[in-house]
C-alpha atoms as a PDB file:
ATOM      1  CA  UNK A   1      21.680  -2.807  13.326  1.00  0.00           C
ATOM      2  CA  UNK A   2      20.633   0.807  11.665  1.00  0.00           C
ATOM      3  CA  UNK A   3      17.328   1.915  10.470  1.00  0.00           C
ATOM      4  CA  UNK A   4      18.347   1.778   6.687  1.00  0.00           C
ATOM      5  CA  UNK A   5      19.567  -1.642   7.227  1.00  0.00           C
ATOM      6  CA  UNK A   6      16.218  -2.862   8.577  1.00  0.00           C
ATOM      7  CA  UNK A   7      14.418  -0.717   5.561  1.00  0.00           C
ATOM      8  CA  UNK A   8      17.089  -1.831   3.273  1.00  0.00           C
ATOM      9  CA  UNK A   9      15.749  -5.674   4.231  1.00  0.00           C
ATOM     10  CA  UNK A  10      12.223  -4.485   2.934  1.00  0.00           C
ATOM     11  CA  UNK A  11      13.740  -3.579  -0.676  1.00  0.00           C
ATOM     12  CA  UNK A  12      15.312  -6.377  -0.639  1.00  0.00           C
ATOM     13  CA  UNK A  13      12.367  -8.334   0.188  1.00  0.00           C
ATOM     14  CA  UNK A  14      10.304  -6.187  -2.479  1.00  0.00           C
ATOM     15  CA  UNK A  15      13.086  -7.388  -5.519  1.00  0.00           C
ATOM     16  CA  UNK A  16      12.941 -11.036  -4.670  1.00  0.00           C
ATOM     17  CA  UNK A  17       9.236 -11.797  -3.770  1.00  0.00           C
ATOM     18  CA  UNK A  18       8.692 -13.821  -6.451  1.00  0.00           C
ATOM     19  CA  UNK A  19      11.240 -16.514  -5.206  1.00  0.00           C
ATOM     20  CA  UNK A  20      10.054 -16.718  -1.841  1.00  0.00           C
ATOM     21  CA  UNK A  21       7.285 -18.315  -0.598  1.00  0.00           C
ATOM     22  CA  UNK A  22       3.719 -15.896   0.991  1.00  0.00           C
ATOM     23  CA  UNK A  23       4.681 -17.585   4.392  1.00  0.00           C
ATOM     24  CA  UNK A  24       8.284 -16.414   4.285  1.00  0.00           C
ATOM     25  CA  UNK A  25       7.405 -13.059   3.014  1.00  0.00           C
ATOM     26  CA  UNK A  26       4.386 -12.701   6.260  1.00  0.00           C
ATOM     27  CA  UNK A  27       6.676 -13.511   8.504  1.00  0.00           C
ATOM     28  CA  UNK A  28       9.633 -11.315   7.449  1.00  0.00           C
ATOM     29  CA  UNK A  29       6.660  -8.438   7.117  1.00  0.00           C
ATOM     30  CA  UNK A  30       5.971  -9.471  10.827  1.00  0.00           C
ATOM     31  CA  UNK A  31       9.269  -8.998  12.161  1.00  0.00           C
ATOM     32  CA  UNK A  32      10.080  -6.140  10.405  1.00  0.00           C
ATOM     33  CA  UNK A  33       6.858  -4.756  12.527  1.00  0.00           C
ATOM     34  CA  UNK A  34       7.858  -6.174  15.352  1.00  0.00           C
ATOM     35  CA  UNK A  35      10.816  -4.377  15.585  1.00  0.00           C
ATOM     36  CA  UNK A  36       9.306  -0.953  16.154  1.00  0.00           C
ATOM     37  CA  UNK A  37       6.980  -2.908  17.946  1.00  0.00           C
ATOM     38  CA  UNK A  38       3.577  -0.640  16.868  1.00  0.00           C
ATOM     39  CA  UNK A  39       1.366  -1.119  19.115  1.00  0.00           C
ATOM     40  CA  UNK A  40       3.786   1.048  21.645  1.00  0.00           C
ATOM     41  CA  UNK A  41       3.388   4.790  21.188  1.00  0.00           C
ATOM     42  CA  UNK A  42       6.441   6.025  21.624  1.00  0.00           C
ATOM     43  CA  UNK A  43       8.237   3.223  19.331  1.00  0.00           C
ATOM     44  CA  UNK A  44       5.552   4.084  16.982  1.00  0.00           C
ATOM     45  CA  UNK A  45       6.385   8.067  16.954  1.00  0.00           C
ATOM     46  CA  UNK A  46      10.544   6.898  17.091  1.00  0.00           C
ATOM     47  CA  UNK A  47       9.935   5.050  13.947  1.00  0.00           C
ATOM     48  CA  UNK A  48       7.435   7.887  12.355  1.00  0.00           C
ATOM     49  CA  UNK A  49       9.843  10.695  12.582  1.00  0.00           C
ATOM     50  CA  UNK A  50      13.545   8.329  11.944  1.00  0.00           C
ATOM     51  CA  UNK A  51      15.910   9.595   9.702  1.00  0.00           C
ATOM     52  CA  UNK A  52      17.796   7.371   7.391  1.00  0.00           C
ATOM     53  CA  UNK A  53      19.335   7.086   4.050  1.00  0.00           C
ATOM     54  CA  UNK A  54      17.258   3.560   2.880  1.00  0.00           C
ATOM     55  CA  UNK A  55      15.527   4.138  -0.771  1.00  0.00           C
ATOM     56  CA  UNK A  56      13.837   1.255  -0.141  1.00  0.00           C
ATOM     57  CA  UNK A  57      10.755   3.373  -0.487  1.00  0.00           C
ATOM     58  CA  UNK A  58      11.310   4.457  -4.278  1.00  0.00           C
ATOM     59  CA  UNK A  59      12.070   0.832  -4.921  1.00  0.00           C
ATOM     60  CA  UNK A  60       8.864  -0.949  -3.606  1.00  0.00           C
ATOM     61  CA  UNK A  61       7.149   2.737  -5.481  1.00  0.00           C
ATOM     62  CA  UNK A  62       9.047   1.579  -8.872  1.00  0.00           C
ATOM     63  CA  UNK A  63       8.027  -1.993  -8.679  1.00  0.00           C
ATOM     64  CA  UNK A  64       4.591  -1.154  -7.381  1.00  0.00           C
ATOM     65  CA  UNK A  65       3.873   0.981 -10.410  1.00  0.00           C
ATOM     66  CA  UNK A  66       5.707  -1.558 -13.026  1.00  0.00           C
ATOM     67  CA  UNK A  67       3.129  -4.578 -11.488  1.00  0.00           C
ATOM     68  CA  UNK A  68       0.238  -1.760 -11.364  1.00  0.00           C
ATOM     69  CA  UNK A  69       0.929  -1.890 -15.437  1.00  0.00           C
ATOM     70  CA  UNK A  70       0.357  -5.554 -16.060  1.00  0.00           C
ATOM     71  CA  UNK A  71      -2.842  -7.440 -16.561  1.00  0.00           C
ATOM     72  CA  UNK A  72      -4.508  -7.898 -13.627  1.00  0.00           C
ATOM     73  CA  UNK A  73      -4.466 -11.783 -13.381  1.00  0.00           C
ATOM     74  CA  UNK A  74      -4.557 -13.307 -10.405  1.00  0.00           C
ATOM     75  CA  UNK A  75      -0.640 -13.493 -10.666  1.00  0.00           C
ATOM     76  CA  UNK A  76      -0.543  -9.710 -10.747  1.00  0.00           C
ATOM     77  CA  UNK A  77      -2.742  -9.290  -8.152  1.00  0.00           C
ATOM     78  CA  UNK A  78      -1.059 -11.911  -5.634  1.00  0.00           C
ATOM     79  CA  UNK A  79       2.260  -9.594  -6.678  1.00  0.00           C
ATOM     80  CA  UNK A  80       0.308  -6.213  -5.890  1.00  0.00           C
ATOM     81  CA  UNK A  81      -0.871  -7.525  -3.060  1.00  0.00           C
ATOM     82  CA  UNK A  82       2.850  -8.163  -1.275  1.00  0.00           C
ATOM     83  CA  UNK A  83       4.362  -5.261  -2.704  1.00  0.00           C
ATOM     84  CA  UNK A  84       1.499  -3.361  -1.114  1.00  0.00           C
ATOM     85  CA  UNK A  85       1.858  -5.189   1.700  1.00  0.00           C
ATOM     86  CA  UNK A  86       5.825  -3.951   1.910  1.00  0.00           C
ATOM     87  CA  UNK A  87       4.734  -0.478   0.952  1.00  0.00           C
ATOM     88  CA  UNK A  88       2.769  -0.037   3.645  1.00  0.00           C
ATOM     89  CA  UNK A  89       4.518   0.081   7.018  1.00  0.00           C
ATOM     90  CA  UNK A  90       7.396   1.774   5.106  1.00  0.00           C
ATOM     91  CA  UNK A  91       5.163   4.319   4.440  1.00  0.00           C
ATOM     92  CA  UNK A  92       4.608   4.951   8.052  1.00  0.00           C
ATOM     93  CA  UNK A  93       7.697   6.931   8.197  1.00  0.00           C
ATOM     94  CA  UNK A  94       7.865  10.219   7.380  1.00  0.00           C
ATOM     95  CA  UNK A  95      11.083  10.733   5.274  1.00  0.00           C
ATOM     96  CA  UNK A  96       9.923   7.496   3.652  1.00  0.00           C
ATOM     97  CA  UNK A  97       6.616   9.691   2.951  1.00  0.00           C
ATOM     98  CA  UNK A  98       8.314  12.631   2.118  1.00  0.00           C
ATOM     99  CA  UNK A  99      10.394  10.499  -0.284  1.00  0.00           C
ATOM    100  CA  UNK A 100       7.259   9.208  -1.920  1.00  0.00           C
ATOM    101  CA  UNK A 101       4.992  12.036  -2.829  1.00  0.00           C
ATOM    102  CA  UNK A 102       8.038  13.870  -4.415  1.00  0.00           C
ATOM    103  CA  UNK A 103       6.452  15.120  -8.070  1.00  0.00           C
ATOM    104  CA  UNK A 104       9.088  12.376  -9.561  1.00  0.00           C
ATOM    105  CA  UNK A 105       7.613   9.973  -7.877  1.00  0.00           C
ATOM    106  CA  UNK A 106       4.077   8.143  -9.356  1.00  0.00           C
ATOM    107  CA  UNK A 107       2.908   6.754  -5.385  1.00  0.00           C
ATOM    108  CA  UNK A 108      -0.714   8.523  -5.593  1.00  0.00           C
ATOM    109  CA  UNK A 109      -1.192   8.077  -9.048  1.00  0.00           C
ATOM    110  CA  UNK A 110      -0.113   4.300  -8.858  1.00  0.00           C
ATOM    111  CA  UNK A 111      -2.393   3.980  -5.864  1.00  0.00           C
ATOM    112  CA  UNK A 112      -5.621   5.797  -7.102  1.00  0.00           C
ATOM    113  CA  UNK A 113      -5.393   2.841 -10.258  1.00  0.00           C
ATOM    114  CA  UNK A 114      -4.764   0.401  -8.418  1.00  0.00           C
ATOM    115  CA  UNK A 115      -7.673   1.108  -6.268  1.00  0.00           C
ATOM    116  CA  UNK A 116      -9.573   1.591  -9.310  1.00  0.00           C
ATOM    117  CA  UNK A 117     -12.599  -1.009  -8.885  1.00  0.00           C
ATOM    118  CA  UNK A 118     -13.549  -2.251 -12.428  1.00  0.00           C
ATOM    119  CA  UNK A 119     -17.639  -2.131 -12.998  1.00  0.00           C
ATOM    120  CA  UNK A 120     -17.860  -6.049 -13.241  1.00  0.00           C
ATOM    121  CA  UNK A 121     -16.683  -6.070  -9.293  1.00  0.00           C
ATOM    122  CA  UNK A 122     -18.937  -2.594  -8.552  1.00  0.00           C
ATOM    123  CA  UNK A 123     -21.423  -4.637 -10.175  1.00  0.00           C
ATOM    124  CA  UNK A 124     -20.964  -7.633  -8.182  1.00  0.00           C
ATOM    125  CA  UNK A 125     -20.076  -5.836  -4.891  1.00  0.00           C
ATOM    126  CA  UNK A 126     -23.595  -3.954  -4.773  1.00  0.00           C
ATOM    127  CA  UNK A 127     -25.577  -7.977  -5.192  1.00  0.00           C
ATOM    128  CA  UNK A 128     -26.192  -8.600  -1.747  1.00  0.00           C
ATOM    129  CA  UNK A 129     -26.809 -12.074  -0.611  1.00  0.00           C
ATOM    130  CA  UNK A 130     -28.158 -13.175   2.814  1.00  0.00           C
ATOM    131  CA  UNK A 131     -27.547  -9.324   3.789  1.00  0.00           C
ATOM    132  CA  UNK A 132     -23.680  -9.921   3.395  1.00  0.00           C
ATOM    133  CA  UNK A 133     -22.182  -8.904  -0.493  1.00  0.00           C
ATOM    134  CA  UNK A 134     -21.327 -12.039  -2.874  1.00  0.00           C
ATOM    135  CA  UNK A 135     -17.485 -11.243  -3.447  1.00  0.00           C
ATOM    136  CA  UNK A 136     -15.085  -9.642  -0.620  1.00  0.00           C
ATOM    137  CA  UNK A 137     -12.790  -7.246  -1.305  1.00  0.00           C
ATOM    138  CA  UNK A 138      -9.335  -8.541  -3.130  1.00  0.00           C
ATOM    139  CA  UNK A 139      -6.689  -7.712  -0.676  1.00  0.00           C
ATOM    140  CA  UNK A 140      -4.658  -6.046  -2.887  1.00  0.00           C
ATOM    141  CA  UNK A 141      -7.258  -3.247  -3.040  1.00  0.00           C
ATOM    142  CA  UNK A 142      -7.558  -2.950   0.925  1.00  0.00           C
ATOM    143  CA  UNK A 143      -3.261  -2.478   0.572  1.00  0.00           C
ATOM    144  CA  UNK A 144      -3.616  -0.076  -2.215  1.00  0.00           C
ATOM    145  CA  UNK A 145      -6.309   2.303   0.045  1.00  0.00           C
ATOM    146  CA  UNK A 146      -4.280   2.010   3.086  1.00  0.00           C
ATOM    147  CA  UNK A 147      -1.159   3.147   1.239  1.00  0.00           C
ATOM    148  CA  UNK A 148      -3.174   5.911  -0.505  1.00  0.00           C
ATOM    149  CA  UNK A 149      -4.236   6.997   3.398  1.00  0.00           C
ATOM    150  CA  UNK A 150      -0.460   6.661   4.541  1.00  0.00           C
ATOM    151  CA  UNK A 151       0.147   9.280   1.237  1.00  0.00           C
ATOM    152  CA  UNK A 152      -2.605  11.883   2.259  1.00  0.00           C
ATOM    153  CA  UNK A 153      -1.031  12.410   5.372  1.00  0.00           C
ATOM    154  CA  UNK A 154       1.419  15.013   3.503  1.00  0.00           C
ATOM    155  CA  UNK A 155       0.088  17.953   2.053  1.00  0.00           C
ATOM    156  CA  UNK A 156       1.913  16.938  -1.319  1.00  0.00           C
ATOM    157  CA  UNK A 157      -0.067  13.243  -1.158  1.00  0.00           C
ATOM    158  CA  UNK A 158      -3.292  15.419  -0.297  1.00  0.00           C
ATOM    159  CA  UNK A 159      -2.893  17.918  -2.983  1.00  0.00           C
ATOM    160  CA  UNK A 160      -2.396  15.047  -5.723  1.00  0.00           C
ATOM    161  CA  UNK A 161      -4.896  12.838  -4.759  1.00  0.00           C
ATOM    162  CA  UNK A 162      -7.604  16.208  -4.348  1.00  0.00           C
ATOM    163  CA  UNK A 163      -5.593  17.021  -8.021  1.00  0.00           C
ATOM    164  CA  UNK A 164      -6.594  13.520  -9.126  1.00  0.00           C
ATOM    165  CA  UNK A 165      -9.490  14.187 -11.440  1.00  0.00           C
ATOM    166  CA  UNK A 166     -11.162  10.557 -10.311  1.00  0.00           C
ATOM    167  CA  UNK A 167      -8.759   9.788  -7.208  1.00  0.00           C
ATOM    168  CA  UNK A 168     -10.991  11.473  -4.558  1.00  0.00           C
ATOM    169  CA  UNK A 169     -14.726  10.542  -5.911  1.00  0.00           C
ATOM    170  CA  UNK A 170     -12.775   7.042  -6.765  1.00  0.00           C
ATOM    171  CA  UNK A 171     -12.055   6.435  -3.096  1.00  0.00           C
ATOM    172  CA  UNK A 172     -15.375   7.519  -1.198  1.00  0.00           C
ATOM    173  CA  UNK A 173     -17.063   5.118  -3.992  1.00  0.00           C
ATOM    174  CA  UNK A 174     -14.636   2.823  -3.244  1.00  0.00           C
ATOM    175  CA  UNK A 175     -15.277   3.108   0.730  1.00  0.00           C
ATOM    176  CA  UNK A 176     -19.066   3.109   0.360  1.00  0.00           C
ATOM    177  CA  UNK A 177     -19.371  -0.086  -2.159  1.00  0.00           C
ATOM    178  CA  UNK A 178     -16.935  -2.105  -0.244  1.00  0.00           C
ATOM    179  CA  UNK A 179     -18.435  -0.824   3.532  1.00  0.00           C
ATOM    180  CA  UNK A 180     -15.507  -3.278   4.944  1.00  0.00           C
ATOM    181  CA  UNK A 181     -14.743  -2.148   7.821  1.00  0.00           C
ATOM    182  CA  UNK A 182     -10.608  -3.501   8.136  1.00  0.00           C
ATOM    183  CA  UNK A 183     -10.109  -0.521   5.682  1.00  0.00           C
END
C-alpha cells in the first residue's frame, strides 16, 4: 500500500472521530506509527523526507482550526486533543510540513491559540501543593506545543511563530508554568 494511502487513512480518521470510540482512534494512531516504525532511524528519515500526494495534512489543519473556534468545553477539548493527536506524526514529514506552513494555511496561528493558557489555569498551575502543581496539563495543550515544535522546524513555521506578536513569549511562559517534562 502507498504512502498517501496510509496518510489518506489519517484524514479519514480526522473526518470521522467523532463516531469512533478514543480506543479505536489510539490504536489506529498506533499502527499508523508503527508502520514507519519510529524508533528506527532510517525508517524515521524514509518517512521524514517521503513524497506523496495525501492532503490529509490541510484536512486535519482545517478541522483543527474549525474545533480551535468553539468553546472550549470539555467536548472541544477531548476533539482538540485527537485531532492534535492526528496532526502530529503527520507533521513529521516534510512535504506534509511544507504543506502546512504555506501563508494559506492557519497551522501556527491555530497552534499558538490553542496553546494559549487562560489566566484561571496560569493561576492554578503556579499553586503548588505537596511540591507537585494542583492541575496537570490538559493534553490537548501538550499536542498543540508539540505540533507548534513539528512547525518551527521550517523557516516559514519559524518566521510566523517569531512574527506571532504573543506566539513566542506565549510558549516559553507556557514551558516554564507547566515545567512538564513529556513536552
Amino acid at each position: 500500500m502507498s504512502l498517501t494511502k496510509k496518510i489518506d487513512w489519517m484524514d479519514w480518521l480526522a473526518r470521522n472521530a467523532e463516531f469512533l470510540s478514543p480506543e479505536a482512534i489510539s490504536k489506529s494512531l498506533t499502527a499508523f506509527k508503527e508502520l514507519y516504525n519510529f524508533e528506527d532511524v532510517a525508517l524515521r528519515n524514509a518517512f521524514i523526507k517521503a513524497k506523496h500526494m495525501s492532503n490529509a495534512v490541510i484536512t486535519v489543519g482545517s478541522l483543527t482550526t474549525q474545533a480551535s473556534h468553539l468553546t472550549r468545553t470539555d467536548d472541544v477539548k477531548a476533539r482538540l486533543a485527537i485531532l492534535l493527536s492526528i496532526y502530529e506524526p503527520l507533521l513529521i514529514n516534510d512535504l506534509n510540513l511544507e504543506k502546512a506552513v504555506q501563508p494559506n494555511q492557519q497551522a501556527v496561528e491555530t497552534l499558538i491559540e490553542i496553546a494559549r493558557l487562560p489566566d484561571t489555569f496560569k493561576r492554578a498551575l503556579s499553586e503548588v501543593e505537596n511540591g507537585e502543581a494542583r492541575l496537570k496539563v490538559p493534553v490537548y495543550l501538550k499536542y498543540a506545543v508539540r505540533c507548534l515544535t513539528s512547525c518551527i522546524r521550517s523557516s516559514q513555521g519559524l518566521k510566523k511563530l517569531v512574527g506571532s506578536p504573543v506566539g513566542f513569549t506565549q510558549i516559553l511562559e507556557f514551558m516554564e508554568l507547566t515545567k512538564d517534562e513529556e513536552i
